[in-house]
Protein backbone atom coordinates (compact mmCIF):
# COMPACT_ATOMS: atom_id res chain seq x y z
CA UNK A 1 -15.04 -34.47 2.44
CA UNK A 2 -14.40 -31.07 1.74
CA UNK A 3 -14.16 -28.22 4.21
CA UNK A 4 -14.70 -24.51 3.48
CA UNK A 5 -13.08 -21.88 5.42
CA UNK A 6 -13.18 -17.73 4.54
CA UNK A 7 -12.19 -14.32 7.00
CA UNK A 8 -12.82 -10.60 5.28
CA UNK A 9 -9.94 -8.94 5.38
CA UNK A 10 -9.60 -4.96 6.10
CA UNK A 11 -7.20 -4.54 3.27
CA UNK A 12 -6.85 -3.56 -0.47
CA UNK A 13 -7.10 -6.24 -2.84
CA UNK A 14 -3.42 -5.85 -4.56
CA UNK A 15 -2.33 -5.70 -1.15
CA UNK A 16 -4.08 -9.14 -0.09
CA UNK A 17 -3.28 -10.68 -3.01
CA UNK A 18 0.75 -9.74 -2.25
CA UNK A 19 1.54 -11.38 1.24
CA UNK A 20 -0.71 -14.24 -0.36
CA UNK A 21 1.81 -14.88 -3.14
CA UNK A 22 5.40 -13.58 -2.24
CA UNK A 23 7.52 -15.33 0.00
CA UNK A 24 9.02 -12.98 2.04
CA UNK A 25 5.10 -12.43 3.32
CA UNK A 26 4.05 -16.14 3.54
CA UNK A 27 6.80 -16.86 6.08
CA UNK A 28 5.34 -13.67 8.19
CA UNK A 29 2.13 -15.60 8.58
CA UNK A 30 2.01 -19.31 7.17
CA UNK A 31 1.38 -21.56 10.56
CA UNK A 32 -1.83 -22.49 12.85
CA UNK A 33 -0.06 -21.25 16.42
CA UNK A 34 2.23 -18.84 17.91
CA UNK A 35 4.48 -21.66 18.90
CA UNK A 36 4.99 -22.98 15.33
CA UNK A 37 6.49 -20.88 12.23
CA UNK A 38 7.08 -21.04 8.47
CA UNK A 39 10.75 -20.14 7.84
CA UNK A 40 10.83 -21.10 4.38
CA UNK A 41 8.89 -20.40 1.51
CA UNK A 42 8.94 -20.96 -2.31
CA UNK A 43 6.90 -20.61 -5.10
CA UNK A 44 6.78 -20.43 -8.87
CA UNK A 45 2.94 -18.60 -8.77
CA UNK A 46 2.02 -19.99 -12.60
CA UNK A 47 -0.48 -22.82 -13.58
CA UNK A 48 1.90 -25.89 -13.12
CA UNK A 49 4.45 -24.07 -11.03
CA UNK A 50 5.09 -25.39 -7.63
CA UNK A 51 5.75 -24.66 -4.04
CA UNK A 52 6.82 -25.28 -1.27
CA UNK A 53 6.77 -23.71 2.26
CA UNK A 54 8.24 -25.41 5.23
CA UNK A 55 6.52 -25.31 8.51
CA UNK A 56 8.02 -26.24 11.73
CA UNK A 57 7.59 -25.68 15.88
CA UNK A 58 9.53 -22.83 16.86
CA UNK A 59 11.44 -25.50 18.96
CA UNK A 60 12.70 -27.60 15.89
CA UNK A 61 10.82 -30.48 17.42
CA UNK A 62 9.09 -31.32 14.83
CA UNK A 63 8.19 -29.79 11.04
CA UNK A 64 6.89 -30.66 7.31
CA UNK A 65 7.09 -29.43 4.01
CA UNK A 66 3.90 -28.08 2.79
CA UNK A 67 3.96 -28.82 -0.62
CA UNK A 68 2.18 -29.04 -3.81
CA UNK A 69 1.75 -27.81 -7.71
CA UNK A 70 -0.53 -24.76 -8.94
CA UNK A 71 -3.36 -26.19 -11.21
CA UNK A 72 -5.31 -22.67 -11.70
CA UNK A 73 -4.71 -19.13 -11.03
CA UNK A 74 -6.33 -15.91 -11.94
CA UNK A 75 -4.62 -13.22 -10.43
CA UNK A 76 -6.28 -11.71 -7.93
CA UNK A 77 -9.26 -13.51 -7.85
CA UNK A 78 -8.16 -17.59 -7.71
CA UNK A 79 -5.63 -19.79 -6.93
CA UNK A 80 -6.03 -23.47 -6.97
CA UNK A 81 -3.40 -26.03 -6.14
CA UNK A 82 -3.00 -30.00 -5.73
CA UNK A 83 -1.07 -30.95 -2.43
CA UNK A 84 1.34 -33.76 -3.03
CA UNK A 85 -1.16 -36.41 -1.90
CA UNK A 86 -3.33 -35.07 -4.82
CA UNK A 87 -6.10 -33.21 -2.43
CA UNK A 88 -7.17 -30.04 -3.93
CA UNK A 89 -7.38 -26.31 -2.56
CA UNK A 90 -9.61 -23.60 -3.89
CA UNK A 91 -8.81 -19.80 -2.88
CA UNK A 92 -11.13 -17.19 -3.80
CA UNK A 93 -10.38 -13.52 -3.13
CA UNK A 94 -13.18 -11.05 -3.49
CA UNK A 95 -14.03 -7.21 -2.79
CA UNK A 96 -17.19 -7.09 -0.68
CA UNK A 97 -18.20 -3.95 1.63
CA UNK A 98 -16.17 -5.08 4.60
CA UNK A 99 -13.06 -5.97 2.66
CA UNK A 100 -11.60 -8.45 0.83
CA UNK A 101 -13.03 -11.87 1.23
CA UNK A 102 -10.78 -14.89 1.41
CA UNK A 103 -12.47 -18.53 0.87
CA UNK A 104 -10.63 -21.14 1.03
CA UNK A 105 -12.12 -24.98 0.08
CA UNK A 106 -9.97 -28.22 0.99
CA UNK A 107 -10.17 -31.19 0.92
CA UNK A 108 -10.12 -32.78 4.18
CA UNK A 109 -7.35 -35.99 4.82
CA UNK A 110 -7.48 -39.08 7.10
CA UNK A 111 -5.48 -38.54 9.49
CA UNK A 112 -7.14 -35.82 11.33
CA UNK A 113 -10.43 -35.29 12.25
CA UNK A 114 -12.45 -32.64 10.24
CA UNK A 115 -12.75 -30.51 13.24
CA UNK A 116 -8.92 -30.24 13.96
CA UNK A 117 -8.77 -29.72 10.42
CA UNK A 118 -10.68 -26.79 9.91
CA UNK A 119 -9.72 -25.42 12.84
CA UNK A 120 -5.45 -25.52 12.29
CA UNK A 121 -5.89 -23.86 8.35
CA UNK A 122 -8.88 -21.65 9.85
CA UNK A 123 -5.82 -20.28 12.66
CA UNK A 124 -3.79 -19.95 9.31
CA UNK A 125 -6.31 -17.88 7.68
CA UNK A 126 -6.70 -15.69 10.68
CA UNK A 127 -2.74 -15.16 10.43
CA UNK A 128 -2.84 -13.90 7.34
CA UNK A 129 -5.49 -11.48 8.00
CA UNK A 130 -4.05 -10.20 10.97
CA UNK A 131 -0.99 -9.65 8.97
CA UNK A 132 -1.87 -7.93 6.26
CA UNK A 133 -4.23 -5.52 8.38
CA UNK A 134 -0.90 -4.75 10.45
CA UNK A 135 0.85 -3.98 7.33
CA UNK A 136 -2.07 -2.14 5.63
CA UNK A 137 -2.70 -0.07 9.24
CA UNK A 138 1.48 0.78 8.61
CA UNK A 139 1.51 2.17 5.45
């Protein structure tokens, strides 16, 4: 099953595109909830490249490496990666009137329903916009 996700962010597209890929950025907004946190991230953005970003509760309870290998990227517009348990992603960035549309496609795993799912990367997605607009609103 795959599950599709997007948000429009209020942002120019360089500037998306930025937190997206650097890892100083990705740990400012890379987890579901306020409680949890990404204080690692690392990344080799080119086709075959990998990463790695480490999310965790705030508490150190509990955490897991999010991690996989880039299969596609066009800067800017796509990036496509295979999680280590060989599910794909598919991230589109595009300019529309409102801003910059982010789409992101997964596909869904067992252990979770589809709901919870959609719901813990859609909170992700609304991180990152939220963070970028606070950056783009500070410069």
């Amino acid at each position: 099953m795959k599950i599709s996700i997007e948000t429009i962010v209020k942002a120019p597209l360089e500037q998306v595109w930025h937190c997206f890929v650097t890892p100083a950025h990705i740990t400012g907004w890379n987890f579901a909830i306020a409680e949890w946190c990404c204080p690692k991230a690392e990344l080799d953005l080119v086709e075959g490249g990998t990463f790695n970003y480490r999310m965790e509760a705030k508490d150190g309870s509990v955490g897991f490496d999010f991690a996989g290998k880039f299969i596609a990227i066009r800067p800017h517009q796509v990036i496509c990666y295979q999680l280590g348990d060989a599910r794909q992603v598919d991230i589109h960035f595009s300019e529309s009137p409102q801003g910059i549309r982010v789409q992101q496609r997964f596909e869904a795993e067992d252990e979770h329903s589809a709901e919870q799912q959609r719901q813990g990367w859609l909170g992700i997605l609304q991180n990152f916009k939220a963070y970028v607009e606070s950056k783009n609103a500070a410069s």
